[in-house]
N, C-alpha and C. Protein backbone atom coordinates (compact mmCIF):
# COMPACT_ATOMS: atom_id res chain seq x y z
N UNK A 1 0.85 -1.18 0.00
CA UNK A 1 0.00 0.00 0.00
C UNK A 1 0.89 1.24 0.00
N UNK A 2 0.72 1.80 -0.88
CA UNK A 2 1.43 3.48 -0.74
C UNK A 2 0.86 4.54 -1.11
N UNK A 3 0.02 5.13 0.09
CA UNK A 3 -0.38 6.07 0.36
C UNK A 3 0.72 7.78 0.03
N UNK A 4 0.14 8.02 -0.89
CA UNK A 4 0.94 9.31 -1.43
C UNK A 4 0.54 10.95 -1.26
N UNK A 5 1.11 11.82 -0.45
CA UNK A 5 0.60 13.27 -0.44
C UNK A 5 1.32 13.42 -1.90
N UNK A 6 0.62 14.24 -2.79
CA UNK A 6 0.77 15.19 -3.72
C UNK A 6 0.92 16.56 -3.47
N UNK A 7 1.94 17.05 -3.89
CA UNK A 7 1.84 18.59 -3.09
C UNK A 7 2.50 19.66 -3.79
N UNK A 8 2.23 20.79 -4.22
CA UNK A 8 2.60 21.83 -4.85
C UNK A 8 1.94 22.90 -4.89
N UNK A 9 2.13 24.50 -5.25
CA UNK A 9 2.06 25.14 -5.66
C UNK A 9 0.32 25.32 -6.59
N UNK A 10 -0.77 26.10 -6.53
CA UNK A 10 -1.46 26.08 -7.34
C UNK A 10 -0.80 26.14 -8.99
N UNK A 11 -1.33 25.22 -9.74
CA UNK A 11 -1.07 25.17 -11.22
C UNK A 11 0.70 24.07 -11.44
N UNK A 12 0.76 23.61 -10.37
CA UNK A 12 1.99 22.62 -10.34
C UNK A 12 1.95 21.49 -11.07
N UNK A 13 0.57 21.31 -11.39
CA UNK A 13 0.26 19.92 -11.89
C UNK A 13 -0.66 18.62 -11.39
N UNK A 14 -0.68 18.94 -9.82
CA UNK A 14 -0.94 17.76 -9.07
C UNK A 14 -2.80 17.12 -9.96
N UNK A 15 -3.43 17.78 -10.13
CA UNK A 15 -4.17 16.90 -10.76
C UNK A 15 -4.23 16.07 -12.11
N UNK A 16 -3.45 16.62 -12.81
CA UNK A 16 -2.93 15.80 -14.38
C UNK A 16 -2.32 14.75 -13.31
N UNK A 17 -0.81 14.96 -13.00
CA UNK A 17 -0.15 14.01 -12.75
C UNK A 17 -1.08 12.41 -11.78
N UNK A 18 -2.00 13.56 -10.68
CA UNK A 18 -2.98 12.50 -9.81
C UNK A 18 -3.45 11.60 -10.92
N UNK A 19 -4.11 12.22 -12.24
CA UNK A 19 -4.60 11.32 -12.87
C UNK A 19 -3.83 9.84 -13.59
N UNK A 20 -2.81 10.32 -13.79
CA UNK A 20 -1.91 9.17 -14.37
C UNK A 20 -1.23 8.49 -13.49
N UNK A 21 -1.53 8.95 -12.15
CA UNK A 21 -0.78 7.91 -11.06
C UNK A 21 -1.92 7.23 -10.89
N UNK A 22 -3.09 6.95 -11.01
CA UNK A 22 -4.60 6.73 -10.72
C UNK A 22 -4.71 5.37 -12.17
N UNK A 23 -4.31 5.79 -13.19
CA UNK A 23 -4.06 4.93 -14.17
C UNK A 23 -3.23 4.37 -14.47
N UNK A 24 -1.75 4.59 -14.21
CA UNK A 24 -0.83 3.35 -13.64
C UNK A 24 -0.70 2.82 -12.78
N UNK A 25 -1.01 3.37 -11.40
CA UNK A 25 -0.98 2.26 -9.95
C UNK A 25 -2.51 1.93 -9.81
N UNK A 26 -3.39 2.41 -10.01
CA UNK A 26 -4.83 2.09 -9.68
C UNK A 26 -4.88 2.85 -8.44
N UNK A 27 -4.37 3.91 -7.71
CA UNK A 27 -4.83 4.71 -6.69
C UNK A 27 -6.07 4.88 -6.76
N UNK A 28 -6.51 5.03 -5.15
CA UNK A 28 -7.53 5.65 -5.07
C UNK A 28 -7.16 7.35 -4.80
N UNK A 29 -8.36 8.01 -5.06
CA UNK A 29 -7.74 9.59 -5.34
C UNK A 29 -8.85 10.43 -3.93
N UNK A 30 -8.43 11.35 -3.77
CA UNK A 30 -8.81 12.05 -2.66
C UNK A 30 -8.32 13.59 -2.55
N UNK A 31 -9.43 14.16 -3.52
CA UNK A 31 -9.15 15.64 -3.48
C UNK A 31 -10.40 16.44 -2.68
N UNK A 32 -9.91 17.17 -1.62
CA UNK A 32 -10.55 17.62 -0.35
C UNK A 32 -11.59 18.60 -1.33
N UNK A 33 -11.27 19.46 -2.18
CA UNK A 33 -12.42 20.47 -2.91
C UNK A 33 -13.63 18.81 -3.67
N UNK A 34 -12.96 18.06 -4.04
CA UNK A 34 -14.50 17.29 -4.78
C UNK A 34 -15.18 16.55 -3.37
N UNK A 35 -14.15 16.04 -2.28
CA UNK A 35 -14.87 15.24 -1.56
C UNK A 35 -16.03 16.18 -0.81
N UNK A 36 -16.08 17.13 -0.67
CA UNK A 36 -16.44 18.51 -0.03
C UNK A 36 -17.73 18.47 -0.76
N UNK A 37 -17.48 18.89 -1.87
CA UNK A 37 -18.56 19.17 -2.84
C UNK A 37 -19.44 18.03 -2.75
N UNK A 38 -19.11 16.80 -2.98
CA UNK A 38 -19.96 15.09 -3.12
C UNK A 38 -20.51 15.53 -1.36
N UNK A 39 -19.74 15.53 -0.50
CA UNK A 39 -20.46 15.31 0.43
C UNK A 39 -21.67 16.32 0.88
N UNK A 40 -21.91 17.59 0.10
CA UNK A 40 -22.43 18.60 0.30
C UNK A 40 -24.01 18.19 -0.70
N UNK A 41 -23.60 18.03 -1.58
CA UNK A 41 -24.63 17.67 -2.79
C UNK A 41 -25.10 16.60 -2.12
N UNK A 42 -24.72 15.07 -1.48
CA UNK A 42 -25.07 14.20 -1.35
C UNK A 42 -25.92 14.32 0.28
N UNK A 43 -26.06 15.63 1.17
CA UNK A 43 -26.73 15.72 2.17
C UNK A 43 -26.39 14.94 3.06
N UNK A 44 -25.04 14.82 3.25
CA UNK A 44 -24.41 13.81 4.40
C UNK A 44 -24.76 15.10 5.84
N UNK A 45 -25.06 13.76 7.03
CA UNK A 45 -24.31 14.78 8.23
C UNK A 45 -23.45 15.52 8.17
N UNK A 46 -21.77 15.03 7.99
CA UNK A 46 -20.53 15.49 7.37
C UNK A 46 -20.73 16.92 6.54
N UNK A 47 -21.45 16.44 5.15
CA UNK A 47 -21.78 17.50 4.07
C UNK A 47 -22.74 18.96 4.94
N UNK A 48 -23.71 18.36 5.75
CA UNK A 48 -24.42 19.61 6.79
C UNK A 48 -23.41 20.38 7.44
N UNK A 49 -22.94 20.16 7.89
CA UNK A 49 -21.97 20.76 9.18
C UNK A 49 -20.68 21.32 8.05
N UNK A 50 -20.30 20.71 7.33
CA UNK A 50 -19.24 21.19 6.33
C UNK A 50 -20.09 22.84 5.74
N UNK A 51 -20.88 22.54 5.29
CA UNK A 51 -21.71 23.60 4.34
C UNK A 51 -22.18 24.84 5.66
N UNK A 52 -22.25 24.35 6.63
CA UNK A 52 -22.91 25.86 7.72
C UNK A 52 -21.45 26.64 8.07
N UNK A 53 -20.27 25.98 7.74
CA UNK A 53 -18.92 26.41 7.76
C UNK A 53 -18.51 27.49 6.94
N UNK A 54 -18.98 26.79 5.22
CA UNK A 54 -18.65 27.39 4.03
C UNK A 54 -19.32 28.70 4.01
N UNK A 55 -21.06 28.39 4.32
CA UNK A 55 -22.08 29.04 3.84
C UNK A 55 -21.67 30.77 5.42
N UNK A 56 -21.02 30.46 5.97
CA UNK A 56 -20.37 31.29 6.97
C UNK A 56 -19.66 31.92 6.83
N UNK A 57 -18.85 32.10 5.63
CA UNK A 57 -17.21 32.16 5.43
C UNK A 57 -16.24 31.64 6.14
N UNK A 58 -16.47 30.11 6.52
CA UNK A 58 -15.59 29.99 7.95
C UNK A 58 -14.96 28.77 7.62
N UNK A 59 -13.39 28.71 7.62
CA UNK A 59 -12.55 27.38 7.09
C UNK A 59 -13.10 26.52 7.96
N UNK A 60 -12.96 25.22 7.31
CA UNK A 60 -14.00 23.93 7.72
C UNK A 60 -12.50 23.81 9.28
N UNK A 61 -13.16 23.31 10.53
CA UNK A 61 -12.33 22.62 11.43
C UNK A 61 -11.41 21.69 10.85
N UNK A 62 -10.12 21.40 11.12
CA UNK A 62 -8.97 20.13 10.94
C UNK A 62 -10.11 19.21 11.41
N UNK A 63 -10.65 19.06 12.51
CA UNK A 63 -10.99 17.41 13.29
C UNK A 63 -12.29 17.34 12.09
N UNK A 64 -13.12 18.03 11.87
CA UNK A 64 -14.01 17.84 10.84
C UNK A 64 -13.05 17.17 9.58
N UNK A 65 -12.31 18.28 9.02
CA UNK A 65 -11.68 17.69 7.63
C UNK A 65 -11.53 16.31 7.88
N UNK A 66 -10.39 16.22 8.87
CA UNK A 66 -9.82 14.79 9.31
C UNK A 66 -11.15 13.37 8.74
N UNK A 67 -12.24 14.05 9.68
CA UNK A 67 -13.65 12.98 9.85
C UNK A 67 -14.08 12.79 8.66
N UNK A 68 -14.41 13.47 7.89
CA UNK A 68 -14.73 13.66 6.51
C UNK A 68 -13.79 12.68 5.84
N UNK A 69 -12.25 12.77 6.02
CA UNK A 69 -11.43 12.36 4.82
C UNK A 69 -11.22 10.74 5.10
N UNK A 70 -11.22 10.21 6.76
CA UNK A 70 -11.32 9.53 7.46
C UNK A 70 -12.29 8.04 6.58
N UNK A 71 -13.27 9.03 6.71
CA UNK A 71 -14.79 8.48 5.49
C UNK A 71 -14.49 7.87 4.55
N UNK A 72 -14.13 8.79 3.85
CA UNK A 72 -13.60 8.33 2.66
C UNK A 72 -12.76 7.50 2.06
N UNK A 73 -11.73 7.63 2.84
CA UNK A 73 -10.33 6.76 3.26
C UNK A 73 -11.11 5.11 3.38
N UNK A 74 -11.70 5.34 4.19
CA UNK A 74 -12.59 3.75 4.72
C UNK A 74 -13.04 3.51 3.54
N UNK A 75 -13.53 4.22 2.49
CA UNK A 75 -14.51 3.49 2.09
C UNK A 75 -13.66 2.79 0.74
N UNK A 76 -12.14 3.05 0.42
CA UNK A 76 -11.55 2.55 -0.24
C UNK A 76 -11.80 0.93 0.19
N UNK A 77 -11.47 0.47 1.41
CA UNK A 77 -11.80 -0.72 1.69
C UNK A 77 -9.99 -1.05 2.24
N UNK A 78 -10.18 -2.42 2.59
CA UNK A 78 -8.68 -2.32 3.51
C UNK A 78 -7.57 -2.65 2.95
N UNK A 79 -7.75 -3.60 1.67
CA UNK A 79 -6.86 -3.93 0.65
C UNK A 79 -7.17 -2.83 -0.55
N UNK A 80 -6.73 -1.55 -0.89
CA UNK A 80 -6.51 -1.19 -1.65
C UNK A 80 -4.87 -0.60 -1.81
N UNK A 81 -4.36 -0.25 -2.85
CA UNK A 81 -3.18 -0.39 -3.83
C UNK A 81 -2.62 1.03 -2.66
N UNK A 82 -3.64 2.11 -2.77
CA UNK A 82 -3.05 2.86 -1.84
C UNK A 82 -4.26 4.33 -2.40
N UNK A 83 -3.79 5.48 -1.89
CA UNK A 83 -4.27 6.55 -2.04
C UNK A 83 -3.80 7.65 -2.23
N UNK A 84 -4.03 8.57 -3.03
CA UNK A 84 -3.34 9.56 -3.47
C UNK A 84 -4.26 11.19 -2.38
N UNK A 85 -3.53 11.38 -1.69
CA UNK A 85 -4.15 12.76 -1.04
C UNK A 85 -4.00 14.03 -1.89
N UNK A 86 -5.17 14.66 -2.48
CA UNK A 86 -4.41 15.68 -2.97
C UNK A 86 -5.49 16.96 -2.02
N UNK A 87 -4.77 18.53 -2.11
CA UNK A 87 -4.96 19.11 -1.53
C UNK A 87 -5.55 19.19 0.22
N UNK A 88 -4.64 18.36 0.82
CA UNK A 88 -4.36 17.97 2.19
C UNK A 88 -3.05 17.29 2.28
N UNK A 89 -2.75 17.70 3.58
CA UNK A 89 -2.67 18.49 4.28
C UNK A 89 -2.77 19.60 3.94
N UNK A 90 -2.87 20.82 4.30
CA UNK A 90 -2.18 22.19 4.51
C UNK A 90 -1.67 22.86 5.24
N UNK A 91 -1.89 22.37 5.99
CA UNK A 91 -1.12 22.97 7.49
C UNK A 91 0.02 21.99 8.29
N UNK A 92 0.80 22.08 9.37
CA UNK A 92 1.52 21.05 9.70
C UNK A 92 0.22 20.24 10.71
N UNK A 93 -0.59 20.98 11.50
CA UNK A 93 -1.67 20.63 12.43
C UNK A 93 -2.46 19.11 11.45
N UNK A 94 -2.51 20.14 10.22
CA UNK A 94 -3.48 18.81 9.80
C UNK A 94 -2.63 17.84 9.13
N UNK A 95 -1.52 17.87 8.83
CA UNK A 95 -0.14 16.88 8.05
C UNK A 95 -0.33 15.96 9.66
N UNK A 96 0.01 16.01 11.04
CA UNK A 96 0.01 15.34 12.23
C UNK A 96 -1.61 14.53 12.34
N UNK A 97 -2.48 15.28 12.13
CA UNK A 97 -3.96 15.14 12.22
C UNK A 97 -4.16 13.84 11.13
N UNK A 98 -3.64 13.99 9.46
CA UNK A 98 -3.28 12.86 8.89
C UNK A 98 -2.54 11.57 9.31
N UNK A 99 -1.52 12.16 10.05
CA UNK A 99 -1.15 10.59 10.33
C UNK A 99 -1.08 10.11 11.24
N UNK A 100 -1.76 10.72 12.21
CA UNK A 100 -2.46 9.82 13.41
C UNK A 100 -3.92 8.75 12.70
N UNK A 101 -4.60 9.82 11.91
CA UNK A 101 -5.90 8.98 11.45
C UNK A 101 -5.48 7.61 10.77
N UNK A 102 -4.03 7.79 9.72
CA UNK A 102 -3.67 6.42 9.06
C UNK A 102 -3.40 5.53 10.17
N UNK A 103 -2.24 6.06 11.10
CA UNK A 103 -1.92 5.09 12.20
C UNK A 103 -2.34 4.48 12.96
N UNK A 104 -4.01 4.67 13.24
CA UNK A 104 -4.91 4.04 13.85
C UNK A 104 -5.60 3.17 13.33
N UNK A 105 -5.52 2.71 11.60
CA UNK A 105 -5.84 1.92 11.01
C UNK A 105 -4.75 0.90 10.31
N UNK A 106 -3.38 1.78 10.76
CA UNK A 106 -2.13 0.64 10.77
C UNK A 106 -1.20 0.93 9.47
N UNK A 107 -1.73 2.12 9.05
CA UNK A 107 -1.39 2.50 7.36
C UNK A 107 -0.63 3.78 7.63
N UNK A 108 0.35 4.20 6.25
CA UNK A 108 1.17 5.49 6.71
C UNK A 108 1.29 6.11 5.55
N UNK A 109 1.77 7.54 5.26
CA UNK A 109 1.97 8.22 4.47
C UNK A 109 2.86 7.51 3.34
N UNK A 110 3.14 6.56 2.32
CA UNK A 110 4.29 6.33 1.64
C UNK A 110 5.37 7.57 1.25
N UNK A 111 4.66 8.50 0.86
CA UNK A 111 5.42 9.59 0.43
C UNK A 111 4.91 10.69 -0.29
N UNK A 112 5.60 12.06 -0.07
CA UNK A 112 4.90 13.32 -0.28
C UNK A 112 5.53 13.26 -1.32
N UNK A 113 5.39 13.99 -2.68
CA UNK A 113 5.56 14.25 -3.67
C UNK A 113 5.40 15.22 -3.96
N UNK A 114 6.87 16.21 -3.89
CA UNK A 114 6.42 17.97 -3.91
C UNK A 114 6.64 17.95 -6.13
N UNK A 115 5.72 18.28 -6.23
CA UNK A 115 6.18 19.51 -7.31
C UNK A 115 6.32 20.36 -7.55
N UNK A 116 7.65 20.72 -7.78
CA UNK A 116 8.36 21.95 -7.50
C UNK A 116 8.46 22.56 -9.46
N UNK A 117 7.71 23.56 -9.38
CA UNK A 117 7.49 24.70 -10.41
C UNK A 117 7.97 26.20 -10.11
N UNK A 118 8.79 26.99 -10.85
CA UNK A 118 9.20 28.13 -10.72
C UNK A 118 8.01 29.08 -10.86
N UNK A 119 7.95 30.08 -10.41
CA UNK A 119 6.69 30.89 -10.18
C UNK A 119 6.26 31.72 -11.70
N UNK A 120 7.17 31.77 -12.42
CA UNK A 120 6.85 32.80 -13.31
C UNK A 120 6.00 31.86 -14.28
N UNK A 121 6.30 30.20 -14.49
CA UNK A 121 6.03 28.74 -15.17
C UNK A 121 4.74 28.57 -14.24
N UNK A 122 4.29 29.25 -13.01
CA UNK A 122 3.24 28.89 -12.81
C UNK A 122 2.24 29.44 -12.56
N UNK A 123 2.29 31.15 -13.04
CA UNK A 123 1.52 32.11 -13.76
C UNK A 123 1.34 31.87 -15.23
N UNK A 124 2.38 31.35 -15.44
CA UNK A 124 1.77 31.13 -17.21
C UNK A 124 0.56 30.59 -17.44
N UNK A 125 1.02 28.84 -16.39
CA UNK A 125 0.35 27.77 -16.51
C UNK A 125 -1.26 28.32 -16.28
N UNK A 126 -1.22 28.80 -15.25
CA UNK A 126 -2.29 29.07 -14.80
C UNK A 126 -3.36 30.62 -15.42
N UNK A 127 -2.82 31.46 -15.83
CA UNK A 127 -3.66 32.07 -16.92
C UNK A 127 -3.71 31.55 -17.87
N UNK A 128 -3.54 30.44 -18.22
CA UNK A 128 -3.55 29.68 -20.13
C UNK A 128 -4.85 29.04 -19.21
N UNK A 129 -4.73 28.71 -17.96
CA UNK A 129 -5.88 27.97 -17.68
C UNK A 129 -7.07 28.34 -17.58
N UNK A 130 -6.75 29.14 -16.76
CA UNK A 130 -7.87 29.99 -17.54
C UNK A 130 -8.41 30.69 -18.18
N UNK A 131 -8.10 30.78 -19.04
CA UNK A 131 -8.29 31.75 -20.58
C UNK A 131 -9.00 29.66 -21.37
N UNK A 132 -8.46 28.73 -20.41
CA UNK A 132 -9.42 27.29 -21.69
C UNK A 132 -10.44 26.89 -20.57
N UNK A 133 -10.37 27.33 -19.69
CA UNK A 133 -11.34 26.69 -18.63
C UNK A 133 -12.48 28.01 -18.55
N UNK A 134 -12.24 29.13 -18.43
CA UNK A 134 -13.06 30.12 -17.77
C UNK A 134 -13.06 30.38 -15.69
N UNK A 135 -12.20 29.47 -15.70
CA UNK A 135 -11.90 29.64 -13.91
C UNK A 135 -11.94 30.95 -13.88
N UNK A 136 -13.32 31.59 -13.33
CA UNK A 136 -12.70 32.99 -12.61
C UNK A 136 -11.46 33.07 -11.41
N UNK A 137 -11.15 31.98 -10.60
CA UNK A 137 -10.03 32.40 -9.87
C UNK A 137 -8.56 32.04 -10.65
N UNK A 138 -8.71 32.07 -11.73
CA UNK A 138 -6.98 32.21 -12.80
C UNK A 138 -6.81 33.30 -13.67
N UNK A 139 -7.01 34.46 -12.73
CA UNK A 139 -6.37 35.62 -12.98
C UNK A 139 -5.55 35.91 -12.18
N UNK A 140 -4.48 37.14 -12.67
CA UNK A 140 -3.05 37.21 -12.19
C UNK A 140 -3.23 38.05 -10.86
N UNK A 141 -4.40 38.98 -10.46
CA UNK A 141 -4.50 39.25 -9.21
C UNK A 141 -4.55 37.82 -7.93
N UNK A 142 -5.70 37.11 -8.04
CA UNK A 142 -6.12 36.30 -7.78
C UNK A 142 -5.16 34.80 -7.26
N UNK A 143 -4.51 34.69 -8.73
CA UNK A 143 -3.17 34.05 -8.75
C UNK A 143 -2.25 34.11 -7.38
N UNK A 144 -1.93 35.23 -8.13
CA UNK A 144 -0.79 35.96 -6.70
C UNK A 144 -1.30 35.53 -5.42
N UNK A 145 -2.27 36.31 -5.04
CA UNK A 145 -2.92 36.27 -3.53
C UNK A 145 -2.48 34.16 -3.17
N UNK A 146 -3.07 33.49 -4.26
CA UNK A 146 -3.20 32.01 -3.64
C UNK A 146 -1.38 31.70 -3.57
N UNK A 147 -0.85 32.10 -4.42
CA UNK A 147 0.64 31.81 -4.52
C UNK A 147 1.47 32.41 -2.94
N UNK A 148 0.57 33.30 -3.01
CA UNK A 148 1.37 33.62 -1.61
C UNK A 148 1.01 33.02 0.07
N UNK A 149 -0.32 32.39 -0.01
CA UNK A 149 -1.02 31.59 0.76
C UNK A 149 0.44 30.73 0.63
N UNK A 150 0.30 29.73 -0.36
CA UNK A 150 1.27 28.48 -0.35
C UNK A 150 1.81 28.93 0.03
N UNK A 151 2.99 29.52 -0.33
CA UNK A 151 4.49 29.85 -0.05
C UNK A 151 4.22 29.89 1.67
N UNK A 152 3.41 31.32 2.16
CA UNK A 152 3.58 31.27 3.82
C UNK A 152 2.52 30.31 4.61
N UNK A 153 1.74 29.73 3.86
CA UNK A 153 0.95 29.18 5.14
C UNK A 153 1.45 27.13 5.01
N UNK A 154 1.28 26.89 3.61
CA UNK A 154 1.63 25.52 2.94
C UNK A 154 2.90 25.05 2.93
N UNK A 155 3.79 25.73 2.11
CA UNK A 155 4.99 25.09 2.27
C UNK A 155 5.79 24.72 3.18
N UNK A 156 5.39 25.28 4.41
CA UNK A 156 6.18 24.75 5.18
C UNK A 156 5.96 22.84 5.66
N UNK A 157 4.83 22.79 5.19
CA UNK A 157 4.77 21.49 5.48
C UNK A 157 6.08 20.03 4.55
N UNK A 158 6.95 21.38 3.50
CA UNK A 158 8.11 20.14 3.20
C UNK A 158 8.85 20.06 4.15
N UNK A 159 9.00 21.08 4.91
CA UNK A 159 10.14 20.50 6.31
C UNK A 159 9.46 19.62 7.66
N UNK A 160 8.41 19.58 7.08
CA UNK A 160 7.55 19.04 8.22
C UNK A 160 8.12 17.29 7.53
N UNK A 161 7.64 16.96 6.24
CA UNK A 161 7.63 16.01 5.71
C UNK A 161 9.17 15.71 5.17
N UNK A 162 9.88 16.55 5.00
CA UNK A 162 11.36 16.19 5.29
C UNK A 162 12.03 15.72 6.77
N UNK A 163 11.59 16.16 7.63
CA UNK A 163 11.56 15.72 8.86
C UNK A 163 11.19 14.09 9.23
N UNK A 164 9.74 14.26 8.55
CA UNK A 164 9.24 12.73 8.56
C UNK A 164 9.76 11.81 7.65
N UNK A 165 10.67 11.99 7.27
CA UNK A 165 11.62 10.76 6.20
C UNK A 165 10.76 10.40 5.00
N UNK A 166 9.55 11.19 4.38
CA UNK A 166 8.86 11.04 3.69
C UNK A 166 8.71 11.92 1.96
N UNK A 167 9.46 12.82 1.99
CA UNK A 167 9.54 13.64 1.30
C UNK A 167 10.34 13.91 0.10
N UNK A 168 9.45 13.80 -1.20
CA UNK A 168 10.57 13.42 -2.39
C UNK A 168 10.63 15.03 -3.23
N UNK A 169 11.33 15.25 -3.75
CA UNK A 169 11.60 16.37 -4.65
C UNK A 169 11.02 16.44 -6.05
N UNK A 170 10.77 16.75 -6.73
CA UNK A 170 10.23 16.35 -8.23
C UNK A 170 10.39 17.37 -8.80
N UNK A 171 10.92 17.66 -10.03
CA UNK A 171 11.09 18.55 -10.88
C UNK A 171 9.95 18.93 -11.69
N UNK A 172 9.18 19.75 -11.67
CA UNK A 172 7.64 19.65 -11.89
C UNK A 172 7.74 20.65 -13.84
N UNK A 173 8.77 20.75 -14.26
CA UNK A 173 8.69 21.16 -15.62
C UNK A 173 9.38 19.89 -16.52
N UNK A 174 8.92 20.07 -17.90
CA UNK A 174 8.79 19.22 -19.09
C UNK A 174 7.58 19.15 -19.69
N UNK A 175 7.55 17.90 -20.19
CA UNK A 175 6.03 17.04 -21.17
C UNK A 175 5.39 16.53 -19.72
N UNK A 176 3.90 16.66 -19.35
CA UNK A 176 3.51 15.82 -18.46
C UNK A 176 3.67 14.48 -18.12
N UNK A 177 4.59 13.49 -19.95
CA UNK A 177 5.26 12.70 -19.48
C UNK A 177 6.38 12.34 -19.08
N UNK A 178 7.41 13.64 -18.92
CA UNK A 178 8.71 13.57 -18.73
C UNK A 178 8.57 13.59 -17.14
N UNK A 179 7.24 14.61 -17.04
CA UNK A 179 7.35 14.72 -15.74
C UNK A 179 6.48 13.26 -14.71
N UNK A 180 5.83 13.05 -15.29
CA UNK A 180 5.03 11.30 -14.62
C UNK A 180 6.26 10.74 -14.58
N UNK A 181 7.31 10.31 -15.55
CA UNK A 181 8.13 9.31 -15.61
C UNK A 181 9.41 9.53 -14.06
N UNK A 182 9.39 11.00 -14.14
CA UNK A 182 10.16 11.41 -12.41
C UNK A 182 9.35 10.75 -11.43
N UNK A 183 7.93 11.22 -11.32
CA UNK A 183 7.35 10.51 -10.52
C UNK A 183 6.89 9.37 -10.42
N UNK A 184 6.96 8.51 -11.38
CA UNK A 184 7.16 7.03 -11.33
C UNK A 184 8.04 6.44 -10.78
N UNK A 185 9.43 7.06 -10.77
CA UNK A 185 10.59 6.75 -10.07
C UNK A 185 10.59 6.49 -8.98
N UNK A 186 10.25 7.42 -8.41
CA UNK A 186 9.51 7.98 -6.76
C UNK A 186 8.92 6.57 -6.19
N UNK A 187 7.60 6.70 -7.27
CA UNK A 187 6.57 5.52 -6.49
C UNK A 187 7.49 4.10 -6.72
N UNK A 188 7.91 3.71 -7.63
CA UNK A 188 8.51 2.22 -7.98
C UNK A 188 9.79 2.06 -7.06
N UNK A 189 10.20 3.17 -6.45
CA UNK A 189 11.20 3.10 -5.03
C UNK A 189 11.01 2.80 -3.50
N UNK A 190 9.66 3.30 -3.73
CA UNK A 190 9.14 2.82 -2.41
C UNK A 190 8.80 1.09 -2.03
């Protein structure tokens, strides 16, 4: 089982790449904005209490997230290949909050997987994105503001996860397959 954080920078990649780690290992995938959304649409308890948060302006609680992701996590079942976390952790609170929840079911982080993109490569990326998507939040005001979130509130979680002997480097520019084939490396090492 190898349970994988994905982690970068908005417009780094992590969901292309999630997808092709999803189609070569058979991961299960776990992105906190869709599980959010499913559980909101789907009128869960979870989804109630999540939504009087949102509908508040008020970041959802860690022990909530945790419970929520917890859910989900289970419902992979106990033999699966592993799971891909994307957009979680964010904080070091909830990176600890993660792996107490695995460790109580006997399972552990395999490994974080930073992709590391230069900033100017990830304003590009990300106004091309939206100029084909229509994302109102991929404009260069907008941009900025989230780029600077990461940098001071997110990143610190690679020294958290360098700390935890878990933490791989990835060169996050090329062909999306030059760049899968780095991170194939990664996973086929573990």
């Amino acid at each position: 089982m190898k349970n994988i954080v994905i982690f970068g920078a908005p417009g780094a990649g992590k969901g292309t790449q999630s997808d092709k780690m999803i189609a070569e290992y058979g991961f299960g995938h776990i992105s906190t904005g869709d599980v959010l959304r499913n559980e909101i649409k789907n009128g869960t308890e979870l989804g109630k209490t999540a939504k009087s948060y949102i509908d508040n302006g008020q970041l959802i609680p860690d022990a909530l997230m945790i419970d929520i992701l917890a859910h989900v996590y289970d419902s992979f079942g106990k033999d699966h290949k592993g799971v891909i976390f994307d957009g979680f952790p964010r904080t070091t609170p909830q990176a600890e909050a993660l792996k107490k929840m695995l460790n109580e079911r006997g399972h552990k982080i395999a490994a974080m997987i930073e992709l590391s993109v230069p900033e100017e490569e990830l304003m590009a990326r990300l106004i091309n994105r939206g100029k084909e998507s229509g994302r109102s939040d991929d404009n260069e005001g907008t941009i900025k503001k989230r780029l600077n979130v990461y940098h001071t509130q997110t990143a610190p979680l690679i020294d958290w996860y360098k700390n935890d002997g878990t933490h791989h480097h990835v060169v996050g520019l090329g062909s999306v397959d030059d760049i899968f084939a780095r991170i194939s490396e990664v996973i086929d090492s573990l």
